[in-house]
C-alpha atoms as a PDB file:
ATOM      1  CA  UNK A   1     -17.576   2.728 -16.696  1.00  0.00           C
ATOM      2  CA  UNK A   2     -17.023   0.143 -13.659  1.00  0.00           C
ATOM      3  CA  UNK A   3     -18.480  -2.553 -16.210  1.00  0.00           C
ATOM      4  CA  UNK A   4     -15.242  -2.052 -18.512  1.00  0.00           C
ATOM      5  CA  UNK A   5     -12.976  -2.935 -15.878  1.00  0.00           C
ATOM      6  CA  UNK A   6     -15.008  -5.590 -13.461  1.00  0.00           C
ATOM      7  CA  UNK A   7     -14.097  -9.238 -12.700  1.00  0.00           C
ATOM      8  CA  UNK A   8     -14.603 -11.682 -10.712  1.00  0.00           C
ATOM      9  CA  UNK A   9     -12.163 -14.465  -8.300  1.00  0.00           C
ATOM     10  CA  UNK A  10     -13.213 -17.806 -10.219  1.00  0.00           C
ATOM     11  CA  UNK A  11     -13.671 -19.557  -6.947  1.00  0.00           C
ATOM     12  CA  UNK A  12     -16.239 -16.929  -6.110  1.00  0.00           C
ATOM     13  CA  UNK A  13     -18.301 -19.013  -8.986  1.00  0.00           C
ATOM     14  CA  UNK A  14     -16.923 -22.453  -9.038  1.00  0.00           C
ATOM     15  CA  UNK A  15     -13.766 -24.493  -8.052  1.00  0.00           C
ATOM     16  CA  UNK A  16     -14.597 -25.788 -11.589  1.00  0.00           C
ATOM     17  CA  UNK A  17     -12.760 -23.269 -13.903  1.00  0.00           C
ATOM     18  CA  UNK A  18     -15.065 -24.046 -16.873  1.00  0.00           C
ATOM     19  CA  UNK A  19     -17.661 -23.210 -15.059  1.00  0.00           C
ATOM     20  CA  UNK A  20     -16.460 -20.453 -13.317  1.00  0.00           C
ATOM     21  CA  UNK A  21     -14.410 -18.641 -16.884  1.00  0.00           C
ATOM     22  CA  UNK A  22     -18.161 -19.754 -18.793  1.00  0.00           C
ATOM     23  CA  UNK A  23     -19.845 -17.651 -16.096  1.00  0.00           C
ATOM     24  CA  UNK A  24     -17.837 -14.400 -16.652  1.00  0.00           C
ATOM     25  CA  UNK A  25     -17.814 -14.638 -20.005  1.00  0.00           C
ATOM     26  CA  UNK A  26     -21.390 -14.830 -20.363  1.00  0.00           C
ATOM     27  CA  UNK A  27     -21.871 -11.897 -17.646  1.00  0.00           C
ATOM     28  CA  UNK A  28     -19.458  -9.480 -19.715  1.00  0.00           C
ATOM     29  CA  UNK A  29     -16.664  -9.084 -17.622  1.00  0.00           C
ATOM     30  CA  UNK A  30     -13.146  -8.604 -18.658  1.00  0.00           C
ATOM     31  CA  UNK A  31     -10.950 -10.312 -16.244  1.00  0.00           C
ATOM     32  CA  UNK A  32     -10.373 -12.770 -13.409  1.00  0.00           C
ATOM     33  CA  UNK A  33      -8.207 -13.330 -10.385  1.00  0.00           C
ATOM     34  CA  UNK A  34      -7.155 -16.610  -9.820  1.00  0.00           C
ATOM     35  CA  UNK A  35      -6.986 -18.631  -6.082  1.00  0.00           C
ATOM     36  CA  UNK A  36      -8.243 -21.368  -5.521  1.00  0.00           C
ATOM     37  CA  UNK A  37      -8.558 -24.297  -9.265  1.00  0.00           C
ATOM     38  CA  UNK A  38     -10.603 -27.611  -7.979  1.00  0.00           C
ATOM     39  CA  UNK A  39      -9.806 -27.318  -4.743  1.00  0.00           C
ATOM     40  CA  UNK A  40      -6.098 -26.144  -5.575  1.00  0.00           C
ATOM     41  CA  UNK A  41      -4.364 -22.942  -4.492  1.00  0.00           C
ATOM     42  CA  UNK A  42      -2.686 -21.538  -7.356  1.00  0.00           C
ATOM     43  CA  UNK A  43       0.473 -21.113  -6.130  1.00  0.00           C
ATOM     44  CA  UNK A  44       0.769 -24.708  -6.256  1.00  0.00           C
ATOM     45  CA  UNK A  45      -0.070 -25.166  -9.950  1.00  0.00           C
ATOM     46  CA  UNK A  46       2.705 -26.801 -11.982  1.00  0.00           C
ATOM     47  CA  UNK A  47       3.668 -24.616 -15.290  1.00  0.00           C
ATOM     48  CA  UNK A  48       1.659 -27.130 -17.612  1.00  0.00           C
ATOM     49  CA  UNK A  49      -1.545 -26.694 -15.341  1.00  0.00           C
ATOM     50  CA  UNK A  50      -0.916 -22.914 -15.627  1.00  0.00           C
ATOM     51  CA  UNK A  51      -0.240 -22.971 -19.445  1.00  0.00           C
ATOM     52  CA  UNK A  52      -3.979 -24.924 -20.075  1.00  0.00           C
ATOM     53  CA  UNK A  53      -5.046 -22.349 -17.120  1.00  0.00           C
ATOM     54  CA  UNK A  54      -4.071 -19.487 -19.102  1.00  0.00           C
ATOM     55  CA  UNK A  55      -5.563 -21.169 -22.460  1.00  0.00           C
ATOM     56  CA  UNK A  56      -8.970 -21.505 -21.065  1.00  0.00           C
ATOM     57  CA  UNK A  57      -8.621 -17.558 -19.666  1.00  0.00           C
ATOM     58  CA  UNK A  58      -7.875 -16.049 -22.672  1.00  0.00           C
ATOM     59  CA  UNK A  59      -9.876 -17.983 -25.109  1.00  0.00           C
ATOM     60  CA  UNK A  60     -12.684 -16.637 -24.249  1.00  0.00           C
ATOM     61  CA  UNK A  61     -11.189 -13.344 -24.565  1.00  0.00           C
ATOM     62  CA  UNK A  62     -10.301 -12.582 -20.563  1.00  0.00           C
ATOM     63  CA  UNK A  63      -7.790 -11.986 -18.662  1.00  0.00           C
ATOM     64  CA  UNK A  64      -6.052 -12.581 -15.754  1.00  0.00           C
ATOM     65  CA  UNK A  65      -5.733  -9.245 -13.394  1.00  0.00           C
ATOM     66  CA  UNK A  66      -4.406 -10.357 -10.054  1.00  0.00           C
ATOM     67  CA  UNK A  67      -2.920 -14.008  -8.349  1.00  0.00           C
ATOM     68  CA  UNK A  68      -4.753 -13.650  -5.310  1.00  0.00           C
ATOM     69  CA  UNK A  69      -1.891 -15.211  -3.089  1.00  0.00           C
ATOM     70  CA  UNK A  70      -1.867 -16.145   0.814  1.00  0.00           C
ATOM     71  CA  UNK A  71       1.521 -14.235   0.622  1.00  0.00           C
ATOM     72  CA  UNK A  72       2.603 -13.542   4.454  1.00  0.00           C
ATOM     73  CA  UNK A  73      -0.299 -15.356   6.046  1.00  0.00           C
ATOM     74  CA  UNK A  74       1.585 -16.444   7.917  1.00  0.00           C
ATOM     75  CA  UNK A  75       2.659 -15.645  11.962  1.00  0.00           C
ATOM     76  CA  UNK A  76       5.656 -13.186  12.473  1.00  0.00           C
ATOM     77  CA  UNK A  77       6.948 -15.346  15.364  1.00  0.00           C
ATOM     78  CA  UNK A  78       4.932 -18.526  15.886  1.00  0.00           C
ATOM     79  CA  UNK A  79       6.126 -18.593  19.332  1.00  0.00           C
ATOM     80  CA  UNK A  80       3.714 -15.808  19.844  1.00  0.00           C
ATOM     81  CA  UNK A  81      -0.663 -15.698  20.012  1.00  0.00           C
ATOM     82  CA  UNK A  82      -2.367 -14.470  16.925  1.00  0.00           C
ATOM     83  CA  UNK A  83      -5.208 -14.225  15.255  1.00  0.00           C
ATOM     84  CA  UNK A  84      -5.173 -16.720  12.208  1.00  0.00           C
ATOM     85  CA  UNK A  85      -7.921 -17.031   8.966  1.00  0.00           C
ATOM     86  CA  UNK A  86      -8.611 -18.925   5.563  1.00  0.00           C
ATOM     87  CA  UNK A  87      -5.096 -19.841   3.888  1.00  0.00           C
ATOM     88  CA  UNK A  88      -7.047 -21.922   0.954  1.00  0.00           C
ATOM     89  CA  UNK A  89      -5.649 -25.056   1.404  1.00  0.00           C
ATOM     90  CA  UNK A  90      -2.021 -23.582   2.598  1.00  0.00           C
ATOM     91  CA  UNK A  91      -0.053 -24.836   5.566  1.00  0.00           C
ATOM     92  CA  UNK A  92       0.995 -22.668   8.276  1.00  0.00           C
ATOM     93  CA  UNK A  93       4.816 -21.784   7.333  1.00  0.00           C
ATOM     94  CA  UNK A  94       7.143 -19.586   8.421  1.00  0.00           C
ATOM     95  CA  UNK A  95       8.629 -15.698   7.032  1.00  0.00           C
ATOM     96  CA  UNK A  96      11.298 -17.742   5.647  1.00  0.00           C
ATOM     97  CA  UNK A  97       9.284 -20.020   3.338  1.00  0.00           C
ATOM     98  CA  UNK A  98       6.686 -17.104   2.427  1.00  0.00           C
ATOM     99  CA  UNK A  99       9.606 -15.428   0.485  1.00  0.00           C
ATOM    100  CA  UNK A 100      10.326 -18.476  -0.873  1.00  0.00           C
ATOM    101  CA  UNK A 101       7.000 -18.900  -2.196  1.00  0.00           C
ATOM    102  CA  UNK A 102       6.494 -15.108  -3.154  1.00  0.00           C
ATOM    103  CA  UNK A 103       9.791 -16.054  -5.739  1.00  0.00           C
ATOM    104  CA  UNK A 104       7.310 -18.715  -7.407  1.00  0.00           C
ATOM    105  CA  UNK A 105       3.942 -16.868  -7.280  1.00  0.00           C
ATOM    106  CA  UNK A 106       6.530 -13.850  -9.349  1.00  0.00           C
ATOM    107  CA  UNK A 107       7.166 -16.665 -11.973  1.00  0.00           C
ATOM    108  CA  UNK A 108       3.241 -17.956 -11.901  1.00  0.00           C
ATOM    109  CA  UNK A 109       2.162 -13.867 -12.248  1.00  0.00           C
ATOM    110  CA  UNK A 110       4.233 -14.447 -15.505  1.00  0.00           C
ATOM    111  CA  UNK A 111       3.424 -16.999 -16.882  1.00  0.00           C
ATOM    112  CA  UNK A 112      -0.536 -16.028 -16.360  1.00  0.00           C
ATOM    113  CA  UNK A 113       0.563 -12.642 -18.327  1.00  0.00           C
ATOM    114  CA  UNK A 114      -0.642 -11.124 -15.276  1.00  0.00           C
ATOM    115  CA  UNK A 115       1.646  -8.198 -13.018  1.00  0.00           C
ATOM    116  CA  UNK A 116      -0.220  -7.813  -9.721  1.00  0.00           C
ATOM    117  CA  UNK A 117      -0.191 -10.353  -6.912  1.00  0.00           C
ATOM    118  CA  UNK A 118      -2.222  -9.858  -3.858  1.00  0.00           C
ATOM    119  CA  UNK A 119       0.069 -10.028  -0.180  1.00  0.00           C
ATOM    120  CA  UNK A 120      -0.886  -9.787   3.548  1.00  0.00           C
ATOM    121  CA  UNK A 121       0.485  -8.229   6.380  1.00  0.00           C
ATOM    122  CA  UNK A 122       1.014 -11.362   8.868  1.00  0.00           C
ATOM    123  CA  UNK A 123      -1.333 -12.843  11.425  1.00  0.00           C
ATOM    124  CA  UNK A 124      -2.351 -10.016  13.626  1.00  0.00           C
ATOM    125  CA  UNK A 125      -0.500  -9.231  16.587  1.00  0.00           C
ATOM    126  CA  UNK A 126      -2.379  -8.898  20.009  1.00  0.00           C
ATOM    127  CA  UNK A 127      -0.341  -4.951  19.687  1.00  0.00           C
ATOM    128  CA  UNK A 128       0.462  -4.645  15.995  1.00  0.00           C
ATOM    129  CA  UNK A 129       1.962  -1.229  16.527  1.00  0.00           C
ATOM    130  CA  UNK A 130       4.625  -2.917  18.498  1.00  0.00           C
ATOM    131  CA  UNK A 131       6.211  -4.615  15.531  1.00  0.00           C
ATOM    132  CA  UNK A 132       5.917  -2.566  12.616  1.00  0.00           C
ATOM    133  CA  UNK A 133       8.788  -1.962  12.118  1.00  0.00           C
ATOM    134  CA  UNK A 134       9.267  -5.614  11.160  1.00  0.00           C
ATOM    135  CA  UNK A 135       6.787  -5.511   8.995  1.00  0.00           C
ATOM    136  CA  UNK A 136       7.525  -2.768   7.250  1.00  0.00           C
ATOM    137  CA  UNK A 137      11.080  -4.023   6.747  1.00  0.00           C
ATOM    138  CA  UNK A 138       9.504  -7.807   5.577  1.00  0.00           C
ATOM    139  CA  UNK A 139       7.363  -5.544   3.130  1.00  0.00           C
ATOM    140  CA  UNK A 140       9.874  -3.548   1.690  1.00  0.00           C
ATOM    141  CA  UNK A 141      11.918  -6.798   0.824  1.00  0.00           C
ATOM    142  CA  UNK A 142       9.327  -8.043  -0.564  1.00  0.00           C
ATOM    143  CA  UNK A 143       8.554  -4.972  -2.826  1.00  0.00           C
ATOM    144  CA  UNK A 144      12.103  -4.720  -3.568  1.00  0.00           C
ATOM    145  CA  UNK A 145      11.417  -8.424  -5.139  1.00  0.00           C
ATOM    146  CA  UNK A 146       8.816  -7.271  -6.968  1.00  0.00           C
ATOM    147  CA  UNK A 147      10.160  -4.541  -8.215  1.00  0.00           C
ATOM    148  CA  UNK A 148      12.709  -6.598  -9.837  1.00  0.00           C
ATOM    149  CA  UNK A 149      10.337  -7.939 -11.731  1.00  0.00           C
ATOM    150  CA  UNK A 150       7.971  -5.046 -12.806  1.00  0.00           C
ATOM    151  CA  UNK A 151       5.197  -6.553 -10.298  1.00  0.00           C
ATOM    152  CA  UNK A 152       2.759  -4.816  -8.378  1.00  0.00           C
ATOM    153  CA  UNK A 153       1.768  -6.181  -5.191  1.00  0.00           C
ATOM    154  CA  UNK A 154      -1.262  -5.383  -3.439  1.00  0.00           C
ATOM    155  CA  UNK A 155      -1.567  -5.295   0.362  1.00  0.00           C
ATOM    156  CA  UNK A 156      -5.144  -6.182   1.083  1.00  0.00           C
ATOM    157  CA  UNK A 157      -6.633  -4.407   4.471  1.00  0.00           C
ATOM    158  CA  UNK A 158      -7.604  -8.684   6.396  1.00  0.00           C
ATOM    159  CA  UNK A 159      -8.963  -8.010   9.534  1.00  0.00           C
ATOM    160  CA  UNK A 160      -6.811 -11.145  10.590  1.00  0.00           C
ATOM    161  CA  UNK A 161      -3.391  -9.440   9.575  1.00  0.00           C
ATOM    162  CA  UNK A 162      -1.380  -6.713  11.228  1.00  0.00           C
ATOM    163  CA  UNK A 163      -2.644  -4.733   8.119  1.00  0.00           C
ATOM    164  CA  UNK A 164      -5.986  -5.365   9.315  1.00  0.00           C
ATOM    165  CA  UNK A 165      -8.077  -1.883   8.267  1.00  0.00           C
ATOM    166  CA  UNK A 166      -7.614   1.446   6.152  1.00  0.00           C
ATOM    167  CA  UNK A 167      -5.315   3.047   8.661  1.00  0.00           C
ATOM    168  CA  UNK A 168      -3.186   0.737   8.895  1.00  0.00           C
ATOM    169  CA  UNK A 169      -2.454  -0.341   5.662  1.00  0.00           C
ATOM    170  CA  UNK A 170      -2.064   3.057   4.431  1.00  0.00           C
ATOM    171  CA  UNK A 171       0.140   3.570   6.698  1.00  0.00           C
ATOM    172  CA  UNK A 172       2.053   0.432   5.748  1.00  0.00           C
ATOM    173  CA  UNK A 173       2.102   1.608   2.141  1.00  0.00           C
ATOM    174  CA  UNK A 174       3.320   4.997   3.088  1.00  0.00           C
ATOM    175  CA  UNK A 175       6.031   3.795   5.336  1.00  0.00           C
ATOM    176  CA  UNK A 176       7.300   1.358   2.728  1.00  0.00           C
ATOM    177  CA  UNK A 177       7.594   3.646   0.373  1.00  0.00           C
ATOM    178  CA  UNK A 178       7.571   1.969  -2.965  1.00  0.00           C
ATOM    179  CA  UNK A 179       6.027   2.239  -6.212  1.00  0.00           C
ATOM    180  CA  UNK A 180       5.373  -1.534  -6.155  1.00  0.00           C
ATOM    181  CA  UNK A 181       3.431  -1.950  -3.122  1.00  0.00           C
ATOM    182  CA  UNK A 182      -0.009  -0.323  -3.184  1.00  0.00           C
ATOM    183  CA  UNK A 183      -3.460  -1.156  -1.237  1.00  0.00           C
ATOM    184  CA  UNK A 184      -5.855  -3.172  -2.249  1.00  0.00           C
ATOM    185  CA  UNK A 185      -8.902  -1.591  -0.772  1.00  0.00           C
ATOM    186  CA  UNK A 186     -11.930  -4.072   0.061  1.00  0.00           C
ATOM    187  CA  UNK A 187     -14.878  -1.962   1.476  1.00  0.00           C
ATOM    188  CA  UNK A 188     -16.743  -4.735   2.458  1.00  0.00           C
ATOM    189  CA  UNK A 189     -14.204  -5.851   4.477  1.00  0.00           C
ATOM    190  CA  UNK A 190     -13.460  -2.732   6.669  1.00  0.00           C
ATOM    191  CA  UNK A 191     -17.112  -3.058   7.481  1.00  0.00           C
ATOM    192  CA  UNK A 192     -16.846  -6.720   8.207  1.00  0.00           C
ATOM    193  CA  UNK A 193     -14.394  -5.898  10.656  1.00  0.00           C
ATOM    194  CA  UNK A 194     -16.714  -3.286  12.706  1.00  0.00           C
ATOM    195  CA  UNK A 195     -15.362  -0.015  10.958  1.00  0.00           C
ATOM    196  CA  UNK A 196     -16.940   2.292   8.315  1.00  0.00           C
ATOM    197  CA  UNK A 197     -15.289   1.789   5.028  1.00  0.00           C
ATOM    198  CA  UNK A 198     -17.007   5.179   3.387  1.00  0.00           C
ATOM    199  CA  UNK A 199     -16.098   8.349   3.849  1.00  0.00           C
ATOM    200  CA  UNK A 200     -14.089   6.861   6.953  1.00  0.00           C
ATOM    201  CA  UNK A 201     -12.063   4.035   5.632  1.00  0.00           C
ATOM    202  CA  UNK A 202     -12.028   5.409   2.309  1.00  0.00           C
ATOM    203  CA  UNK A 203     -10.066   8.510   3.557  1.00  0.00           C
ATOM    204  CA  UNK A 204      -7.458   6.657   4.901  1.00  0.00           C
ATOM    205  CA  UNK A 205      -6.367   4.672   1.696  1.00  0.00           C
ATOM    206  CA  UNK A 206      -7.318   7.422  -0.924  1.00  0.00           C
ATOM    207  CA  UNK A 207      -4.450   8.111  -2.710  1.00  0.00           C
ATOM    208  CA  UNK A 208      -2.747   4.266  -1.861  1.00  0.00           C
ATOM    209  CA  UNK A 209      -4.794   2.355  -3.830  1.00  0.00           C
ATOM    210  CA  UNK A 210      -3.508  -0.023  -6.890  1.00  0.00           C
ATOM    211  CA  UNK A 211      -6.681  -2.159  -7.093  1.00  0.00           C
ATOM    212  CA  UNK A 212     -10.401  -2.700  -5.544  1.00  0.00           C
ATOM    213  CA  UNK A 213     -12.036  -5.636  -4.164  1.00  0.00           C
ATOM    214  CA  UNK A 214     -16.571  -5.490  -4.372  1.00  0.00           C
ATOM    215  CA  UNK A 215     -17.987  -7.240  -1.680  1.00  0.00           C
ATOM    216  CA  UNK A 216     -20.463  -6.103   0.880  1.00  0.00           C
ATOM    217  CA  UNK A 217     -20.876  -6.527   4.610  1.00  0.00           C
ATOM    218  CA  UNK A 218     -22.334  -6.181   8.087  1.00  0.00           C
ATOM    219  CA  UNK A 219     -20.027  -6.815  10.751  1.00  0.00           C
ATOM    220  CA  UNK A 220     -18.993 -10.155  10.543  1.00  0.00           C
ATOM    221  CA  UNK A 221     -21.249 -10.748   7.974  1.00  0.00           C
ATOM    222  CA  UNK A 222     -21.056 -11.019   4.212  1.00  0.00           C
ATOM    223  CA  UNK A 223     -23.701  -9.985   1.580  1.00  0.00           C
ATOM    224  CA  UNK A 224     -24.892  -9.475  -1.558  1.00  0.00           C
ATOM    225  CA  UNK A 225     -23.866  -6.084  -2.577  1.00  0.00           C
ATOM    226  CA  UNK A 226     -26.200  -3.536  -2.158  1.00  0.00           C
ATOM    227  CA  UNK A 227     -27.419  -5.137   1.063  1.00  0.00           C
ATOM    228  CA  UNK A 228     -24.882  -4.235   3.367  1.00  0.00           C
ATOM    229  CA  UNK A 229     -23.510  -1.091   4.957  1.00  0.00           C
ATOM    230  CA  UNK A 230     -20.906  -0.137   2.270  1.00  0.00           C
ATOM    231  CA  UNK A 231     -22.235   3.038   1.074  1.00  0.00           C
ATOM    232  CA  UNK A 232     -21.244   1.250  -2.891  1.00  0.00           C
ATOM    233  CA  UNK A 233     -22.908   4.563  -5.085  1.00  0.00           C
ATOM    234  CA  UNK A 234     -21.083   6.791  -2.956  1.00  0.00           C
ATOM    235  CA  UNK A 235     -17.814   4.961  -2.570  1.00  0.00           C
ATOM    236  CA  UNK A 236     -17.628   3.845  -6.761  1.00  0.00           C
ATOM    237  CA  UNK A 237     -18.284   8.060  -7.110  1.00  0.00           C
ATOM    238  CA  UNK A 238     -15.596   9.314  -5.004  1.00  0.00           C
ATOM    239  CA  UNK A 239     -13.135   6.411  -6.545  1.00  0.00           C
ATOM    240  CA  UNK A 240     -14.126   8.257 -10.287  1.00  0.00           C
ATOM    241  CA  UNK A 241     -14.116  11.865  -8.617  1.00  0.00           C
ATOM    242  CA  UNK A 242     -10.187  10.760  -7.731  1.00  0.00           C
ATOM    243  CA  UNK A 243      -9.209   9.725 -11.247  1.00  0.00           C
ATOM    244  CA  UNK A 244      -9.261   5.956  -9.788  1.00  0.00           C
ATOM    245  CA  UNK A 245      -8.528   4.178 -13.212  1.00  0.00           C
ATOM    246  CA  UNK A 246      -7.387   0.656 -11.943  1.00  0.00           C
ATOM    247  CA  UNK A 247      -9.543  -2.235 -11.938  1.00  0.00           C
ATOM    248  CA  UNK A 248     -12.357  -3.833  -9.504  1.00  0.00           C
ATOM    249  CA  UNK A 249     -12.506  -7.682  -8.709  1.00  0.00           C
ATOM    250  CA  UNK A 250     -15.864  -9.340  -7.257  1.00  0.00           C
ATOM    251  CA  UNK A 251     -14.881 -11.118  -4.150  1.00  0.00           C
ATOM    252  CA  UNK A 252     -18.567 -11.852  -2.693  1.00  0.00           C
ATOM    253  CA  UNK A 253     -17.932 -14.326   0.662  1.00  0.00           C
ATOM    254  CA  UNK A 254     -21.499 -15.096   0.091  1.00  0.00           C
ATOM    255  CA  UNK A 255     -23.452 -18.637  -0.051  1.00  0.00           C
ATOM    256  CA  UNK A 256     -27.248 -18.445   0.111  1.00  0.00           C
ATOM    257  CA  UNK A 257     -28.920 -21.125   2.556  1.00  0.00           C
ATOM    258  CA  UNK A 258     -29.209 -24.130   0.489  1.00  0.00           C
ATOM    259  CA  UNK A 259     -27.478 -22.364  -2.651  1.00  0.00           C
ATOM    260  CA  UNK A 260     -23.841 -22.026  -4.653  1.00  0.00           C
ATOM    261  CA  UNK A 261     -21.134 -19.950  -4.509  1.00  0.00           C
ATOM    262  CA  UNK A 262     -22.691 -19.113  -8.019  1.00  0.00           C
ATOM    263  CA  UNK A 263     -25.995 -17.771  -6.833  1.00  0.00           C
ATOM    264  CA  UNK A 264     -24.333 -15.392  -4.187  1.00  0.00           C
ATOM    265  CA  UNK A 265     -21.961 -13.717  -6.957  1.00  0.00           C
ATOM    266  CA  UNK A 266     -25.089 -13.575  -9.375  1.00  0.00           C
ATOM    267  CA  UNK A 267     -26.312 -11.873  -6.685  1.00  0.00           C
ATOM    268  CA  UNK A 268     -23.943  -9.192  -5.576  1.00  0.00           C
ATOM    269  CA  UNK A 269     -23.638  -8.798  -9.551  1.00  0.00           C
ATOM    270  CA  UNK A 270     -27.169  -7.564  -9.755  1.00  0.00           C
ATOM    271  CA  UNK A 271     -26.654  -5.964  -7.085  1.00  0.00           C
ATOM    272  CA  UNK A 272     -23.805  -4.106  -8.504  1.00  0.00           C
ATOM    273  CA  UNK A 273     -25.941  -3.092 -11.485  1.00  0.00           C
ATOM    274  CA  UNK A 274     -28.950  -1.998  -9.549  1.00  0.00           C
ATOM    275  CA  UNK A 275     -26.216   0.583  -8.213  1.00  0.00           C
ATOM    276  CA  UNK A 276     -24.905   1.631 -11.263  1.00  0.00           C
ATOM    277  CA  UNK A 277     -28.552   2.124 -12.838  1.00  0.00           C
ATOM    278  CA  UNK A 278     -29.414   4.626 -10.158  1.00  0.00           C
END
């Protein structure tokens, strides 16, 4: 059942991690990803903050699946156009420094007794094609870190990365080559982007895929799931038909008018389980 393996990013609740930990406990889910803590990106958290972090988590009998990291957001050459997004209250920094702070997001994964850690593929080039193979070699040092340290890292498919849709980072994962790099397919955001995420997208990354982010979409457009165009019955089916035993994070995007971050995840939740009923 999806139910025994669904959670939720805490800032998709609250900034307020009381709030947001209260919320998922009460809902039934098992786990959380962590980003952004009172208006704080996680990778910035000092070991004590992560300690009462992880204190709070598990007390109420959670735990902590992914650190969803800005990990290579960030532009290949910043001499060069591209397309930029939401780095949750990171600075722009160079290659250089994201491997620096890939090191320290390893030792916060720790700490949080977590082993997955969500990456990027750099802003998106006006060609991408034209520099993959620099991206594939950045990728492949940086799964050769991880691997070092029995961490999985997810590439997410960010319509404002080089990795930006199923195809291509499939075809990141497969060129890399690793056991510890691994998609992390978000329908919602394939159809954000303007492409079909089921059967088209899904077809692409089948096969890839370490974890799943729920979220739902027009073209750029989020939604409460189940009012979008991701096909959800159809996708969470062929993900069980494949033997598809990892785990699924909420990650709505959504704020009714006049609303809370809250209300859109209670939302898509419902959603979710008006889905699952049938």
């Amino acid at each position: 059942m999806i139910f025994e393996r669904l959670g939720v990013l805490t800032d998709e609740v609250s900034q307020d991690i009381t709030e947001a930990l209260d919320w998922a406990e009460s809902n039934g889910l098992r786990h959380v990803e962590i980003r952004m803590v009172d208006g704080k990106n996680i990778v910035d958290f000092t070991d004590q903050e992560l300690e009462l972090l992880l204190f709070e988590v598990e007390k109420r009998g959670l735990f902590v699946s992914a650190i969803a990291s800005p990990i290579f957001k960030c532009a290949l050459d910043p001499s060069r156009a591209v397309a930029s997004g939401d780095t949750f209250g990171q600075q722009e920094e160079s290659v250089e420094r994201h491997f620096l702070k890939l090191e320290r997001v390893i030792e916060i994964c720790k700490k949080l007794n977590a082993n997955k850690i969500r990456i990027f593929s750099f802003w998106r080039e006006e060609d991408p094609f034209a520099y993959e193979e620099e991206i594939i070699g950045y990728l492949k040092k940086a799964a050769s870190t991880a691997a070092k340290h029995d961490i999985l890292l997810l590439l997410e498919n960010e319509n404002s990365c080089n990795g930006g849709y199923a195809s291509e980072v499939a075809h990141i994962v497969r060129h890399v080559d690793s056991p510890n790099l691994k998609v992390l397919w978000d329908p919602g955001n394939e159809v954000y982007g303007g492409r079909p995420a089921f059967p088209e997208g899904y077809e692409k990354v089948r096969g890839f895929i370490g974890h799943v982010h729920l979220k739902d979409a027009f073209a750029n457009k989020c939604v409460p799931i189940g009012e979008g165009m991701v096909p959800f019955s159809h996708q969470l089916q062929a993900l069980k038909n494949d033997g598809y035993e990892g785990l699924f994070t909420i990650e709505t995007h959504y704020i009714p008018d006049g609303g809370t971050a809250k209300a859109g995840t209670e939302m898509t939740l419902e959603g979710l389980r008006k889905i699952l009923r049938g």
